[in-house]
C-alpha atoms as a PDB file:
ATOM      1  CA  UNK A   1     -15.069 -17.796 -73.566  1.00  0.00           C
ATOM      2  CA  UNK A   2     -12.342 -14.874 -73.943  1.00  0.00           C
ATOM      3  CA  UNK A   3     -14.917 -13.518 -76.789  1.00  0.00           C
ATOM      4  CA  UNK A   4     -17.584 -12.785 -73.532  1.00  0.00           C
ATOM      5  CA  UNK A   5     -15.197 -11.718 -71.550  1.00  0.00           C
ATOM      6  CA  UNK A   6     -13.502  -9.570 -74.076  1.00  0.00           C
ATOM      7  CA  UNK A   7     -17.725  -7.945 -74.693  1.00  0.00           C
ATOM      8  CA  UNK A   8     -17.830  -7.272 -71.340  1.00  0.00           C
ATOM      9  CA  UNK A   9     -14.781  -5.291 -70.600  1.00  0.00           C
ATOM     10  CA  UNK A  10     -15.493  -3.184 -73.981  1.00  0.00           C
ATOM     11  CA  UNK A  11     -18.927  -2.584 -72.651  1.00  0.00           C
ATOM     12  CA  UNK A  12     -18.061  -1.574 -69.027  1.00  0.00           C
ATOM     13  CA  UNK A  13     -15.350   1.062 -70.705  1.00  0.00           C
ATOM     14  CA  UNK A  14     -17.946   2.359 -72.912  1.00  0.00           C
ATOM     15  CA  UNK A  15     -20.128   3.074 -70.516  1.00  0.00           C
ATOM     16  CA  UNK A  16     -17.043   4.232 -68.176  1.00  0.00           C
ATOM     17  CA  UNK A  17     -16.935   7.234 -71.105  1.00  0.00           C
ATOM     18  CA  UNK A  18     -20.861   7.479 -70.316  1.00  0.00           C
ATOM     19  CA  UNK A  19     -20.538   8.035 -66.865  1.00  0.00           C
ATOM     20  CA  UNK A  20     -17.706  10.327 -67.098  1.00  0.00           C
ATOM     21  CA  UNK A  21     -20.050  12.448 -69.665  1.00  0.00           C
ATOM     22  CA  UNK A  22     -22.934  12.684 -67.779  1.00  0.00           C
ATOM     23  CA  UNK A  23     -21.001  13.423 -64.285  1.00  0.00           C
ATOM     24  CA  UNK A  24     -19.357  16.292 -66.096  1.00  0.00           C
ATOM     25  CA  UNK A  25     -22.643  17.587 -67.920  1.00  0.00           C
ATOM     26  CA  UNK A  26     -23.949  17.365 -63.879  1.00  0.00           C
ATOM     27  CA  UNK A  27     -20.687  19.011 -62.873  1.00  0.00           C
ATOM     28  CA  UNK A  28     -20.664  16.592 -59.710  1.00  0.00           C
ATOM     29  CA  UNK A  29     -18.027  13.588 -59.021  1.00  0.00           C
ATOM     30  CA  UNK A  30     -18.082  10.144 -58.682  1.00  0.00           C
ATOM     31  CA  UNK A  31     -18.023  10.251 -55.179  1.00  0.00           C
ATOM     32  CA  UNK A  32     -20.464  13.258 -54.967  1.00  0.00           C
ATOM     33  CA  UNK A  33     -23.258  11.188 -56.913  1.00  0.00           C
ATOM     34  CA  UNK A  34     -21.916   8.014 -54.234  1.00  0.00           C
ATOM     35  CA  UNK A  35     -22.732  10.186 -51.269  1.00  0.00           C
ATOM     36  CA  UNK A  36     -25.953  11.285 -52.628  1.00  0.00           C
ATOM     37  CA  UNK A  37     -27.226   8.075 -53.420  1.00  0.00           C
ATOM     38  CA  UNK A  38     -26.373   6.897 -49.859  1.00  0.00           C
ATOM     39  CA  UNK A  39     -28.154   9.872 -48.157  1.00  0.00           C
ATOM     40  CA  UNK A  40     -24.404  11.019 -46.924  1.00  0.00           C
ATOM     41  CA  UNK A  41     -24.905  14.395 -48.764  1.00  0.00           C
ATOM     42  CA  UNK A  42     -27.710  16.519 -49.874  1.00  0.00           C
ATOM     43  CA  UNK A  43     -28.037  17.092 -53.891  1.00  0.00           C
ATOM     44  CA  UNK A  44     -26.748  20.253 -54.987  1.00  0.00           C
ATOM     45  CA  UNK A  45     -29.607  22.755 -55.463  1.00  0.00           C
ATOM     46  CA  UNK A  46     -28.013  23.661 -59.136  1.00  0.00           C
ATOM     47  CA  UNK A  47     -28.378  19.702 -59.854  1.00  0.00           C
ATOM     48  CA  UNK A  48     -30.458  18.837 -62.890  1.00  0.00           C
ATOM     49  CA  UNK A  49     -32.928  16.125 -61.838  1.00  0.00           C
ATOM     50  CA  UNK A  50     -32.666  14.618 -65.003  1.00  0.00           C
ATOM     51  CA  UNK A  51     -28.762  14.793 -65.392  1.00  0.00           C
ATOM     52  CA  UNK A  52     -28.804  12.923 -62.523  1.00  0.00           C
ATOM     53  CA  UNK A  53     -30.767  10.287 -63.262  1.00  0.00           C
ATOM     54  CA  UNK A  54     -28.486  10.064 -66.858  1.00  0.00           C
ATOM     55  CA  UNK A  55     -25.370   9.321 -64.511  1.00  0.00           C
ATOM     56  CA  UNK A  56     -27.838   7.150 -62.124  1.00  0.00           C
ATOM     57  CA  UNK A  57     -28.719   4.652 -65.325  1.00  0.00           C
ATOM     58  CA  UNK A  58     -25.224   4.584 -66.637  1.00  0.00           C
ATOM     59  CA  UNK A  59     -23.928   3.462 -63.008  1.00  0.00           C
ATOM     60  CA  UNK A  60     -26.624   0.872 -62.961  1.00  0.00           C
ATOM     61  CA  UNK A  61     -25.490  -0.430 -66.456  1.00  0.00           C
ATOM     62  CA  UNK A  62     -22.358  -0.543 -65.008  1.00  0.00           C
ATOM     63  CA  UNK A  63     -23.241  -2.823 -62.125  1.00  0.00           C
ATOM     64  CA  UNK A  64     -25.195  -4.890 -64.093  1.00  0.00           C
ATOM     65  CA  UNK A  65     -21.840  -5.660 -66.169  1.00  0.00           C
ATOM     66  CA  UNK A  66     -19.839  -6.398 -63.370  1.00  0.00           C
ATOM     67  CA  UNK A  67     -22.487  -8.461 -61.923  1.00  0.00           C
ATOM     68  CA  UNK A  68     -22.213 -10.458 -65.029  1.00  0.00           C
ATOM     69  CA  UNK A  69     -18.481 -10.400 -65.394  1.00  0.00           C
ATOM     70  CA  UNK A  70     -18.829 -11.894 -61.565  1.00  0.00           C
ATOM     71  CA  UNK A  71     -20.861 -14.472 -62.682  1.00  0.00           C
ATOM     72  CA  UNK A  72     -19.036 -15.969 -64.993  1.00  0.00           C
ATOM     73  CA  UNK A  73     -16.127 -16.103 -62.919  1.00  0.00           C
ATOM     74  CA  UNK A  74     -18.006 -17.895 -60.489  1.00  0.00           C
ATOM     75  CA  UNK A  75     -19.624 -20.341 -63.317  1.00  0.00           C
ATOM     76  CA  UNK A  76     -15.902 -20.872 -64.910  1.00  0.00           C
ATOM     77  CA  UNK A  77     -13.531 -20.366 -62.757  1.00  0.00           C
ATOM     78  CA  UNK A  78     -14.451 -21.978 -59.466  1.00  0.00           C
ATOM     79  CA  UNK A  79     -13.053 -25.411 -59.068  1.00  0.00           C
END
């Protein structure tokens, strides 16, 4: 059990390092790319299309690992 648990928190750093990568290759922030995917702010005009979409697929990998670490909470840990 610890072993899957243990995966998943080494996974959602590495692709922490991703994310931080591609956001500064973009030379946007966290909360810039938030905004933009919400509609809150327009994209930068200097914004590479596809150095966006790098940070876009990172973020989604990163859900996608919390989603799981959520679910097995919810699997092992409810009582």
């Amino acid at each position: 059990m610890f072993e899957r648990i243990n995966q998943i928190i080494k996974n959602i750093e590495n692709i922490q390092d991703e994310i931080t990568i591609s956001l500064n290759m973009a030379k946007i922030t966290l909360e810039d790319y938030i905004m933009i995917k919400r509609g809150s702010a327009d994209m930068p005009e200097n914004l590479n299309m596809s150095l966006f979409m790098a940070v876009d697929e990172h973020v989604m990998a990163l859900k996608k690992e919390i989603d799981t670490l959520n679910k097995l909470k919810r699997e092992w840990f409810v009582f």
